[in-house]
N, C-alpha and C. Protein backbone atom coordinates (compact mmCIF):
# COMPACT_ATOMS: atom_id res chain seq x y z
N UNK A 1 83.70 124.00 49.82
CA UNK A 1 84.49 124.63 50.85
C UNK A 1 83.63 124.98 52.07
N UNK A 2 81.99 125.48 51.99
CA UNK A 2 81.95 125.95 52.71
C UNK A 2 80.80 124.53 53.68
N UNK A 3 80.65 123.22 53.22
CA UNK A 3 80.43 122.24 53.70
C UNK A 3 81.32 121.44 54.38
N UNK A 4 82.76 121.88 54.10
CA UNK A 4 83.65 120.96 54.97
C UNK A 4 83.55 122.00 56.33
N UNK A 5 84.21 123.55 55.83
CA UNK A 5 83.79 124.20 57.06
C UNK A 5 82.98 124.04 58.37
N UNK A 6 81.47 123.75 57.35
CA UNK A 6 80.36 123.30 58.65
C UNK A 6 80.30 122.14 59.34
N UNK A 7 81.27 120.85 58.58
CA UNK A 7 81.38 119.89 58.73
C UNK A 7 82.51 120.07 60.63
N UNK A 8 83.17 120.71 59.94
CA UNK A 8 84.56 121.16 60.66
C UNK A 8 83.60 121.69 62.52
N UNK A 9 83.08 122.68 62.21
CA UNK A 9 82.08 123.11 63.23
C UNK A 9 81.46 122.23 63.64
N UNK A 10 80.77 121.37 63.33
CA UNK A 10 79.69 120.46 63.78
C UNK A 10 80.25 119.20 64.58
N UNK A 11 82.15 118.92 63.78
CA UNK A 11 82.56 118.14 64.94
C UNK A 11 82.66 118.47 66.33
N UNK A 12 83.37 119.48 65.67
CA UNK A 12 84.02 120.53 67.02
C UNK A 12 83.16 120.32 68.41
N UNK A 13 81.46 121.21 67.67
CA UNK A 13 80.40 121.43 68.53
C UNK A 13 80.13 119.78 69.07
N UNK A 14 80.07 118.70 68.31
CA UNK A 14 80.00 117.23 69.46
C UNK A 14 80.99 117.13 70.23
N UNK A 15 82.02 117.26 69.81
CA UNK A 15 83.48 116.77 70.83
C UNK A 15 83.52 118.10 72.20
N UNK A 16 82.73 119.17 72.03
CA UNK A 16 82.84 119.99 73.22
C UNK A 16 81.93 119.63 73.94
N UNK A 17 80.37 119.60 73.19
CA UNK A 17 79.41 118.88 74.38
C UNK A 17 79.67 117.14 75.10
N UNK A 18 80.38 116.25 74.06
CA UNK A 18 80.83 115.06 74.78
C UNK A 18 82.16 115.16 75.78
N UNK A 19 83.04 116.05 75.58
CA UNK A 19 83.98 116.42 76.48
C UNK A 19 83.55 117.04 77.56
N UNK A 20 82.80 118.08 77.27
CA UNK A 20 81.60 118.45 78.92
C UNK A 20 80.81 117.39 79.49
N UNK A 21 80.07 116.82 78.91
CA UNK A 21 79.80 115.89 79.57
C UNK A 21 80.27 114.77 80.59
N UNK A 22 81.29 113.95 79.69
CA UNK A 22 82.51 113.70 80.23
C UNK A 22 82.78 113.87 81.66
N UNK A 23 83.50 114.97 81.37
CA UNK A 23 83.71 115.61 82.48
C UNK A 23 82.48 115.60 84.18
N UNK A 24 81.44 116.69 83.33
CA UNK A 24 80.55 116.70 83.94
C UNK A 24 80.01 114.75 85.10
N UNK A 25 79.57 113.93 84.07
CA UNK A 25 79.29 113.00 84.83
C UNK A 25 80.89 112.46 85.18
N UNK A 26 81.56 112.31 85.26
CA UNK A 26 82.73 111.79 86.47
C UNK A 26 82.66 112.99 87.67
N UNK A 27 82.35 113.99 87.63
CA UNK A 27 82.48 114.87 88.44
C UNK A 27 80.97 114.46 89.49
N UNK A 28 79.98 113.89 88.64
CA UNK A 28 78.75 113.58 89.44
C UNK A 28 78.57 111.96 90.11
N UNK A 29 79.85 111.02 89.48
CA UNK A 29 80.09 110.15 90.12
C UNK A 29 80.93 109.86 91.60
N UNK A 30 81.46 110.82 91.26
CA UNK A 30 82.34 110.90 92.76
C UNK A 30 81.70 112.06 93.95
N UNK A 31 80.59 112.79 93.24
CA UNK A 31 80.03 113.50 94.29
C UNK A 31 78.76 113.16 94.97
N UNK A 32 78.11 112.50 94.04
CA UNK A 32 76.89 111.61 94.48
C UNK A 32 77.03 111.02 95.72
N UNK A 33 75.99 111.03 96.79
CA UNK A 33 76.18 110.31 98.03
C UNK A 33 75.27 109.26 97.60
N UNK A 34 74.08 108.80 96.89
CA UNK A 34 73.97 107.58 96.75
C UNK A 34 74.35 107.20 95.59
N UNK A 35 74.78 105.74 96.05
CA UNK A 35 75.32 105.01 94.56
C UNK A 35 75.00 104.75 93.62
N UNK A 36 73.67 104.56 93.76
CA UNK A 36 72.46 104.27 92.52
C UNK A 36 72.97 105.51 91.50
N UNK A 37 72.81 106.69 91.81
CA UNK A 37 73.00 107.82 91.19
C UNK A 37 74.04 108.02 90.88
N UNK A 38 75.67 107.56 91.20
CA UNK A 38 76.62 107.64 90.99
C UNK A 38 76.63 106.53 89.75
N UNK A 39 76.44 105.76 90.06
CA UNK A 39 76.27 104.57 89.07
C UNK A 39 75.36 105.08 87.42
N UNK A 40 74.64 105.62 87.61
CA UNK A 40 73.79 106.38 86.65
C UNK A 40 74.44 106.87 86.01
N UNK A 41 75.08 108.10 86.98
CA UNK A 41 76.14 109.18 86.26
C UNK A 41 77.35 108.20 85.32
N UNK A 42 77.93 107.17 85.82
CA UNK A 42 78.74 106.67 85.60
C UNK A 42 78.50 105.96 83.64
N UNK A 43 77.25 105.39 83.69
CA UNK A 43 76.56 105.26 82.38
C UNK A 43 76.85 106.09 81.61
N UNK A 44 76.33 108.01 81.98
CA UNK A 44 76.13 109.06 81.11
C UNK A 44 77.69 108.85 80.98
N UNK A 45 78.82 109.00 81.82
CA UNK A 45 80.16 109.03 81.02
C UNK A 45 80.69 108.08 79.98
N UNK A 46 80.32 106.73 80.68
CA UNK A 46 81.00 105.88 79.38
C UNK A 46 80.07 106.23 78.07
N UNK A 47 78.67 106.36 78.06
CA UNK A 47 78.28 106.97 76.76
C UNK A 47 78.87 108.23 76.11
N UNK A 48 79.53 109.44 76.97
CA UNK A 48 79.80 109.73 76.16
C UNK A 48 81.29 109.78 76.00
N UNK A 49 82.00 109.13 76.33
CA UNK A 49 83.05 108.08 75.78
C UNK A 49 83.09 107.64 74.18
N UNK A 50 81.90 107.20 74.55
CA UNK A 50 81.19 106.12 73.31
C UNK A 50 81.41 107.44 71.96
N UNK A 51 80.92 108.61 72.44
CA UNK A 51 80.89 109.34 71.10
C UNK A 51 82.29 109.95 71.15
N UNK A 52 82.96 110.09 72.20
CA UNK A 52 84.44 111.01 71.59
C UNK A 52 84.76 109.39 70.82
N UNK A 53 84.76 108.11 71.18
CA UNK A 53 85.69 107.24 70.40
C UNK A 53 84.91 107.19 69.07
N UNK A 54 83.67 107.39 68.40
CA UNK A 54 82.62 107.38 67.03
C UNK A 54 83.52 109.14 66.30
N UNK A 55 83.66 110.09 67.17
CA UNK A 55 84.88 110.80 66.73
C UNK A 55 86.04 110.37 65.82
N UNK A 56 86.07 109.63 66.62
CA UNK A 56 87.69 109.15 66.33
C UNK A 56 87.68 108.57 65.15
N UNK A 57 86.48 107.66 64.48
CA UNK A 57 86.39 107.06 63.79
C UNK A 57 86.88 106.07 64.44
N UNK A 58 86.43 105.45 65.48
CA UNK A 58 86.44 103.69 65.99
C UNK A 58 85.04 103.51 66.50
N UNK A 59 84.26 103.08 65.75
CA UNK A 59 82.64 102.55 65.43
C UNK A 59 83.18 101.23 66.37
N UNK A 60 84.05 100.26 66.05
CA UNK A 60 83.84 99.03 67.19
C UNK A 60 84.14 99.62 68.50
N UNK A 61 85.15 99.98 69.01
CA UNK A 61 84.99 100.48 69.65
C UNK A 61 84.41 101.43 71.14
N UNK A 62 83.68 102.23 70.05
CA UNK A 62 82.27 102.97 70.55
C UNK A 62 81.31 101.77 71.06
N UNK A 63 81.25 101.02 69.99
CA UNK A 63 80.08 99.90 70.44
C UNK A 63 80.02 98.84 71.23
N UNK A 64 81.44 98.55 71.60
CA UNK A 64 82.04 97.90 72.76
C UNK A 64 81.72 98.69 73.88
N UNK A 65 82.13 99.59 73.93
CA UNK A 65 82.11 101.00 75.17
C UNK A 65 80.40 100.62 75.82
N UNK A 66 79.74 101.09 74.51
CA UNK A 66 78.18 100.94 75.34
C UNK A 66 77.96 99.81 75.35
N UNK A 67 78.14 98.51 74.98
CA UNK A 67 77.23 97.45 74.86
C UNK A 67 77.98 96.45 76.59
N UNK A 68 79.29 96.65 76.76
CA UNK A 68 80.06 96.07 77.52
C UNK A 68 80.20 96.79 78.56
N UNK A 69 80.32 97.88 78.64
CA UNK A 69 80.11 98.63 80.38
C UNK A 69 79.31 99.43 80.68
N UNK A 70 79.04 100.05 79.72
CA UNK A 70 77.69 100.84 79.70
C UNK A 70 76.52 100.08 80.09
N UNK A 71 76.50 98.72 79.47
CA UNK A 71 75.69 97.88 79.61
C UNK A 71 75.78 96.58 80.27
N UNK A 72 76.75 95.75 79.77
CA UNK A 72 77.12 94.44 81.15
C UNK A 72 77.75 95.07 82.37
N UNK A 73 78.46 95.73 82.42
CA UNK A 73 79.21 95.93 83.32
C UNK A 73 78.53 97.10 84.78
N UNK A 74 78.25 98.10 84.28
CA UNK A 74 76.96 98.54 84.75
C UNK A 74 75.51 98.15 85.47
N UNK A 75 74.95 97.01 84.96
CA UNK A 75 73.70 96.04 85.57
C UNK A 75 74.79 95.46 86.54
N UNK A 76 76.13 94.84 86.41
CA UNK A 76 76.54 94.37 87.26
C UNK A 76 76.85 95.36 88.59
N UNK A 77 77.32 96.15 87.90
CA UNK A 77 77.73 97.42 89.74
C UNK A 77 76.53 97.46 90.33
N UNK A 78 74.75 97.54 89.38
CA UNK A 78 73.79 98.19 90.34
C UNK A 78 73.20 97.06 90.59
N UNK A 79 73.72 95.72 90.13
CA UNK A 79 73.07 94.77 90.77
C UNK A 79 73.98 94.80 92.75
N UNK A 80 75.03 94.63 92.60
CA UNK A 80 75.36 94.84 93.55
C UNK A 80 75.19 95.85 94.93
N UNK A 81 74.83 97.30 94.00
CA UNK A 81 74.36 98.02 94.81
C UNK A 81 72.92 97.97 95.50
N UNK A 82 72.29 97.32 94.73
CA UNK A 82 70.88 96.69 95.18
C UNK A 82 71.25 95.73 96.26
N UNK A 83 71.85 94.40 96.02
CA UNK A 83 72.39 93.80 96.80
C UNK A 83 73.02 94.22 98.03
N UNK A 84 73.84 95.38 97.93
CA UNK A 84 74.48 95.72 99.58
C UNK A 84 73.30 96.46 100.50
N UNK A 85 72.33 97.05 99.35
CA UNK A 85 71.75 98.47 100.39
C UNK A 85 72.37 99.33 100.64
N UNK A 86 70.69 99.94 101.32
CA UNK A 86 72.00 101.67 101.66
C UNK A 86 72.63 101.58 102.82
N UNK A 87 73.48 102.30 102.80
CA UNK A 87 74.66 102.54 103.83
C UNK A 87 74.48 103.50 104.81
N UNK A 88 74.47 103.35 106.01
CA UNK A 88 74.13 104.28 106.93
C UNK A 88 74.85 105.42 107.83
N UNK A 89 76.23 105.03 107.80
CA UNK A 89 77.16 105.45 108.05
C UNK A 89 77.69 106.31 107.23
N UNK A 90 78.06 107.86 107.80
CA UNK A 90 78.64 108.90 106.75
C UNK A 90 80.33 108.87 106.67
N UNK A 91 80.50 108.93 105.16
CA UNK A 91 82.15 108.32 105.26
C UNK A 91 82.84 109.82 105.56
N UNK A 92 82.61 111.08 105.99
CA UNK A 92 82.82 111.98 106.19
C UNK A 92 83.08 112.60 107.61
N UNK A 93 82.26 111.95 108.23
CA UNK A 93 82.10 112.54 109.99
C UNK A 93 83.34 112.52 109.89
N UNK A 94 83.61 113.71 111.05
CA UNK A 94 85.03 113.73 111.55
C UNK A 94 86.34 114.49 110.70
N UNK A 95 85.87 114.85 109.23
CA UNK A 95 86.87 115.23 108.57
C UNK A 95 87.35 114.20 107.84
N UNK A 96 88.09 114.56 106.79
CA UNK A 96 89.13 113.34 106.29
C UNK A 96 89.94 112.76 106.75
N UNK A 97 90.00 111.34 106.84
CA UNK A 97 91.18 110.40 107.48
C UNK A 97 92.29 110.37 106.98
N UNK A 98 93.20 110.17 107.42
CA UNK A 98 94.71 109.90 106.58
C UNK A 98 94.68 109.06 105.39
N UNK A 99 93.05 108.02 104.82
CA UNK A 99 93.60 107.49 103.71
C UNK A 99 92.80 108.40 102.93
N UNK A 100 92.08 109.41 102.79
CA UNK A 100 91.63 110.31 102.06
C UNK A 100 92.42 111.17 101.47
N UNK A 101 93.53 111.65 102.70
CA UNK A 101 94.54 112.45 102.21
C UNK A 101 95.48 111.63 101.62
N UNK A 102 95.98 110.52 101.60
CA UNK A 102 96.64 109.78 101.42
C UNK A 102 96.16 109.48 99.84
N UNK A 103 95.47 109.24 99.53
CA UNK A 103 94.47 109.16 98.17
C UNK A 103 94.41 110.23 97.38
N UNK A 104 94.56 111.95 97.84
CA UNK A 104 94.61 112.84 97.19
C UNK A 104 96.00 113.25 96.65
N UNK A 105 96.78 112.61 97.82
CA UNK A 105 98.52 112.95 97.58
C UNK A 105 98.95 111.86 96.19
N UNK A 106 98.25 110.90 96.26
CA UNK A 106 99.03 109.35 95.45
C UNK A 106 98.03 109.73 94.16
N UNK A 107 96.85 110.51 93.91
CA UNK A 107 95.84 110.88 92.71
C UNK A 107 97.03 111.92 92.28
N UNK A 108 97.32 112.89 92.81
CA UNK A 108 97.97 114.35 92.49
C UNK A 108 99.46 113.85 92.06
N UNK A 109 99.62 112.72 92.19
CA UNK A 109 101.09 112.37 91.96
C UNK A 109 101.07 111.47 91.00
N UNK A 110 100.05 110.78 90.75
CA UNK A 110 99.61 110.01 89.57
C UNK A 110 99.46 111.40 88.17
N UNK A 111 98.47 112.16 88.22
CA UNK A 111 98.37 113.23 87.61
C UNK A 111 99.80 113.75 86.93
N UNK A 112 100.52 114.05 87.92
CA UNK A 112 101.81 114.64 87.83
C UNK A 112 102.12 113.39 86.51
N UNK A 113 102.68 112.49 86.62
CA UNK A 113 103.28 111.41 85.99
C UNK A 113 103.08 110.99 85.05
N UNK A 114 101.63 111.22 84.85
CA UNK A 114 100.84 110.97 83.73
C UNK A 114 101.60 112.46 82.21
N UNK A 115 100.84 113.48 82.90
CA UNK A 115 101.33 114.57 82.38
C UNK A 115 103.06 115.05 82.00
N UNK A 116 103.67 114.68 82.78
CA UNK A 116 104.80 114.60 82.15
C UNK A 116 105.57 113.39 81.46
N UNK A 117 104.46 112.47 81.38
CA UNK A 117 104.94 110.99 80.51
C UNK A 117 104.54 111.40 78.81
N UNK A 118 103.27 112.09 78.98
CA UNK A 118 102.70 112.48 77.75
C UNK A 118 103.37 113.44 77.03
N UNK A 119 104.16 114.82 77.79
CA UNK A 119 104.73 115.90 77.61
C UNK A 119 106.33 115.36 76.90
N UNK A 120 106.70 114.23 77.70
CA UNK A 120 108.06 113.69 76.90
C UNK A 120 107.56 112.66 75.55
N UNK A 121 107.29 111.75 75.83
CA UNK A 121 106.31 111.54 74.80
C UNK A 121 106.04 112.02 73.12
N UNK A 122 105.21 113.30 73.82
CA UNK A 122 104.79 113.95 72.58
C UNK A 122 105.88 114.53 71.94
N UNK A 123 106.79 115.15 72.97
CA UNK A 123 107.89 116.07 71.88
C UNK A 123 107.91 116.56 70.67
N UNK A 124 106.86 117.24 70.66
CA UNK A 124 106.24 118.19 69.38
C UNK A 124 106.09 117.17 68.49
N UNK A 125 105.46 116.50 68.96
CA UNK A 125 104.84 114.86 67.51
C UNK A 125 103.53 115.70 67.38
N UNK A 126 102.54 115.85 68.25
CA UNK A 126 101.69 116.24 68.11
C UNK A 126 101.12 117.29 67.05
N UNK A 127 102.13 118.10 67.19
CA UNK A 127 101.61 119.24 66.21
C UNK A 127 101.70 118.92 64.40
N UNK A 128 102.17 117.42 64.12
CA UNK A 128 102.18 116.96 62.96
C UNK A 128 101.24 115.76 63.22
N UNK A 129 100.38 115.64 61.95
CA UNK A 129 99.44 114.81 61.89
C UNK A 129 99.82 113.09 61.02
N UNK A 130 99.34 112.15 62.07
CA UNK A 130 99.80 111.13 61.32
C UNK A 130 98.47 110.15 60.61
N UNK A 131 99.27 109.21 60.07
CA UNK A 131 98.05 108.76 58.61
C UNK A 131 97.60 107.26 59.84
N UNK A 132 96.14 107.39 59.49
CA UNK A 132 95.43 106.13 60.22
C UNK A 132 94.95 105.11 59.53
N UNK A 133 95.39 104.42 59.64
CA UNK A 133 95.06 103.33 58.73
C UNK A 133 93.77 102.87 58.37
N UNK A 134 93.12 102.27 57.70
CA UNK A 134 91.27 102.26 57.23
C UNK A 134 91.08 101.06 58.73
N UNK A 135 91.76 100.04 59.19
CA UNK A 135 91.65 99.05 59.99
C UNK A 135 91.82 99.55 61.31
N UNK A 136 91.78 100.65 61.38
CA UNK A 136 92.15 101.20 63.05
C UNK A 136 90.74 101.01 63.69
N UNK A 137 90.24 100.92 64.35
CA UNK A 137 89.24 100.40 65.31
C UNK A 137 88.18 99.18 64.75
N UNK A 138 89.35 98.77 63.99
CA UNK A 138 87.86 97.23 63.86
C UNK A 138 87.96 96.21 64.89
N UNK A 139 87.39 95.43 64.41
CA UNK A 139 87.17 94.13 65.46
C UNK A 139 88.59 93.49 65.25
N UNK A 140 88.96 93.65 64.19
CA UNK A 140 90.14 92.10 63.88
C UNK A 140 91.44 93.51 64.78
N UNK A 141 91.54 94.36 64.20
CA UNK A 141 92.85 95.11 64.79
C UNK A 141 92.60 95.33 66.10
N UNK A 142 91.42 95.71 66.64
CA UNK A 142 91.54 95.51 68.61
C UNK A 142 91.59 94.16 68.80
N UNK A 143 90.74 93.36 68.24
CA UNK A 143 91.25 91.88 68.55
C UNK A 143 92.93 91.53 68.97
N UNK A 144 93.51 91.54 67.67
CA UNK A 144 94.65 91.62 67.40
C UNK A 144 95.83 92.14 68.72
N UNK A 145 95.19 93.16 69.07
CA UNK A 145 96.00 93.95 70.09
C UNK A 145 95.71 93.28 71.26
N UNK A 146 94.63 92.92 71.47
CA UNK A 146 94.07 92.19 72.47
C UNK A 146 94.88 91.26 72.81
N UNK A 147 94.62 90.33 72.18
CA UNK A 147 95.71 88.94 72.19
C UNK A 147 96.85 88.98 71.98
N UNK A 148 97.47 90.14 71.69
CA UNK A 148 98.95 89.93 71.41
C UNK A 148 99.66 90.72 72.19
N UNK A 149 99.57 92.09 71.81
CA UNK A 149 100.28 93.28 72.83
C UNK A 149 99.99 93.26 74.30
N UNK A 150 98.58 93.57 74.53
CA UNK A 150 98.03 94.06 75.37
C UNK A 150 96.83 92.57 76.31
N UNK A 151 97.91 91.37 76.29
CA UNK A 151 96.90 90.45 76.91
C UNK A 151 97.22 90.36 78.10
N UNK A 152 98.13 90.78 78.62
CA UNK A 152 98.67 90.86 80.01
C UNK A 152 97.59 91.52 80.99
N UNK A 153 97.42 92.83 80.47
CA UNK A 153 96.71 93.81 80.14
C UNK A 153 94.99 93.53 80.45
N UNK A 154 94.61 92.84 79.46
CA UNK A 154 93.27 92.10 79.69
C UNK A 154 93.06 90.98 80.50
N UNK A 155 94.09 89.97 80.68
CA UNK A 155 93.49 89.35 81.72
C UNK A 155 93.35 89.53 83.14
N UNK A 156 94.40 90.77 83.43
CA UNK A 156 94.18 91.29 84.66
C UNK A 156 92.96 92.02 84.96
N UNK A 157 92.43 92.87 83.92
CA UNK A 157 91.47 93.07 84.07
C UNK A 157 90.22 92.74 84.50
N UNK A 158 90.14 91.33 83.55
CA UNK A 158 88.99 90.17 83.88
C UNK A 158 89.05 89.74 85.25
N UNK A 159 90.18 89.55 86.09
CA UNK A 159 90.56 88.78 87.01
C UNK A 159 89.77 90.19 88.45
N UNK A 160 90.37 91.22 88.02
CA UNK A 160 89.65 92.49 88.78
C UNK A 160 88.27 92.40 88.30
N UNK A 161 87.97 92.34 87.61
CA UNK A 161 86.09 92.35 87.53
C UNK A 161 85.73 91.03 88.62
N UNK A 162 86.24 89.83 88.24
CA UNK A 162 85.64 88.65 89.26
C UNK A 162 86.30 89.04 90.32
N UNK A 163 86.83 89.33 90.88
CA UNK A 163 87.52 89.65 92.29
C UNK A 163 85.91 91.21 92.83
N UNK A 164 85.76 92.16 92.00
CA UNK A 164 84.78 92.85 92.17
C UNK A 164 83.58 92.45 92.60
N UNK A 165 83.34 90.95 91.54
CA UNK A 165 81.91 90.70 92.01
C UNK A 165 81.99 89.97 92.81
N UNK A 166 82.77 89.13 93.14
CA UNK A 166 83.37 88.25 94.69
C UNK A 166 83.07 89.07 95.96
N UNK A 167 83.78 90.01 95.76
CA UNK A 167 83.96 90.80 96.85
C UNK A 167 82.46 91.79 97.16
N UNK A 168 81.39 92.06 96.25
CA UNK A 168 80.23 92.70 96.20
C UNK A 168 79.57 91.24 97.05
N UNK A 169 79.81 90.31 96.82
CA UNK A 169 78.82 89.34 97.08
C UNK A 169 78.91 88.88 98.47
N UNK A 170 80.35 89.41 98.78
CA UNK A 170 80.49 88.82 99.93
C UNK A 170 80.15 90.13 101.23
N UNK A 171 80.28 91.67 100.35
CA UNK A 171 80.44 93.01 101.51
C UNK A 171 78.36 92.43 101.42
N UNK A 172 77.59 92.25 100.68
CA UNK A 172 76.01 92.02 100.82
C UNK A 172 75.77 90.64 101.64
N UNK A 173 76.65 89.61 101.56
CA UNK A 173 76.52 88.91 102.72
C UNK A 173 77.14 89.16 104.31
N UNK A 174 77.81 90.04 104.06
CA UNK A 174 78.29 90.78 105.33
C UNK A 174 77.21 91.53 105.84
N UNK A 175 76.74 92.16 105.22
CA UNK A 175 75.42 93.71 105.86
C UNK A 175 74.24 93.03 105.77
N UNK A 176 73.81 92.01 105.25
CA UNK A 176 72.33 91.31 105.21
C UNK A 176 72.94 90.48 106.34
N UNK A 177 73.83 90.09 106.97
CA UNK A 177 73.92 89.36 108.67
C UNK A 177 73.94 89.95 109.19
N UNK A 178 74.65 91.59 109.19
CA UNK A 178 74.62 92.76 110.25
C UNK A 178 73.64 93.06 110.20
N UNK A 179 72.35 92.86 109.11
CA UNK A 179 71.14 93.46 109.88
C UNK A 179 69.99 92.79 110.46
N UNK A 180 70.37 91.65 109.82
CA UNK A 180 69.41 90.40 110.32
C UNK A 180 70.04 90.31 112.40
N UNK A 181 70.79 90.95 112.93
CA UNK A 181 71.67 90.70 114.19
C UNK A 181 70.79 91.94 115.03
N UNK A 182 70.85 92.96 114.57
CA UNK A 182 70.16 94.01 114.93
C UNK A 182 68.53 93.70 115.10
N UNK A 183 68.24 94.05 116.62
CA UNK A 183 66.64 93.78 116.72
C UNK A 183 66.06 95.03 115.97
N UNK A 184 64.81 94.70 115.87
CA UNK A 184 63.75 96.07 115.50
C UNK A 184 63.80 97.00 116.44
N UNK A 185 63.54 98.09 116.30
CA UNK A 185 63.06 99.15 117.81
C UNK A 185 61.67 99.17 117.27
């Protein structure tokens, strides 16, 4: 009894420091003025991602999380950010533009939507616990979902990653001509 207890505590105590964290680095990705460091931060979150889903009991999962964005996906953003350079221009002068506000109104309304999709949704499901099957985060059952439910889903995705690195390749051939144009002083 008194090992499940500590057991009980010891989740608890990971899922609060990976939920702070969490938190914490998305909060240091969007505040970071250089990207390198945003990009960093961005690592520390999907890792600890990686442990609320090892929580969950989804080991593939988790290991997808770090090995695929944590890790491919990641070298790819800071390859790019290497590639553009730094940016010289502050996206701030002047106050916020109408698509800033415009971005906070369509985030806050996303929020909204989200939260009351979940709230109907749940309709007191939540407070009863349901049975998980031993196959819930393996390879063959995300597979599975992959290709069947949710392929719509994934190939858009893929199609936004190459459109990402398209578009990285082309904003670094844009600013390596804007500066090659500019004389020295």
């Amino acid at each position: 009894m008194i090992v499940a207890t500590v057991g009980n505590v010891l989740v608890w105590a990971v899922w609060i420091v990976a939920a702070f964290a969490c938190l914490g680095s998305g909060v240091a990705v969007v505040s970071f003025s250089n990207p390198f460091y945003s990009a960093l931060a961005l690592i520390g979150n999907l890792g600890s991602l990686a442990v609320l889903y090892l929580l969950l009991s989804s080991e593939f999962v988790a290991a997808a999380q770090v090995l695929v964005y944590a890790g491919a996906v990641m070298v790819m953003f800071l390859f790019v950010i290497a590639y553009i350079g730094p940016r010289t221009e502050s996206p701030w002068a002047g106050g916020p533009s109408w698509q800033a506000v415009g971005a906070v109104l369509a985030a806050s309304a996303l929020l909204v939507e989200i939260i009351v999709v979940i709230g109907l949704k749940a309709g007191g499901r939540l407070a009863h616990s349901h049975h998980i099957g031993g196959s819930f985060g393996s390879p063959s059952y995300v597979g599975r979902l992959f290709l069947s439910d949710h392929l719509l889903a994934f190939e858009i995705t893929s199609i936004v990653l190459l459109v990402a690195a398209i578009g990285g390749v082309i904003l670094g051939a844009h600013s390596r001509r804007a500066t090659d144009e500019v004389p020295p002083l």
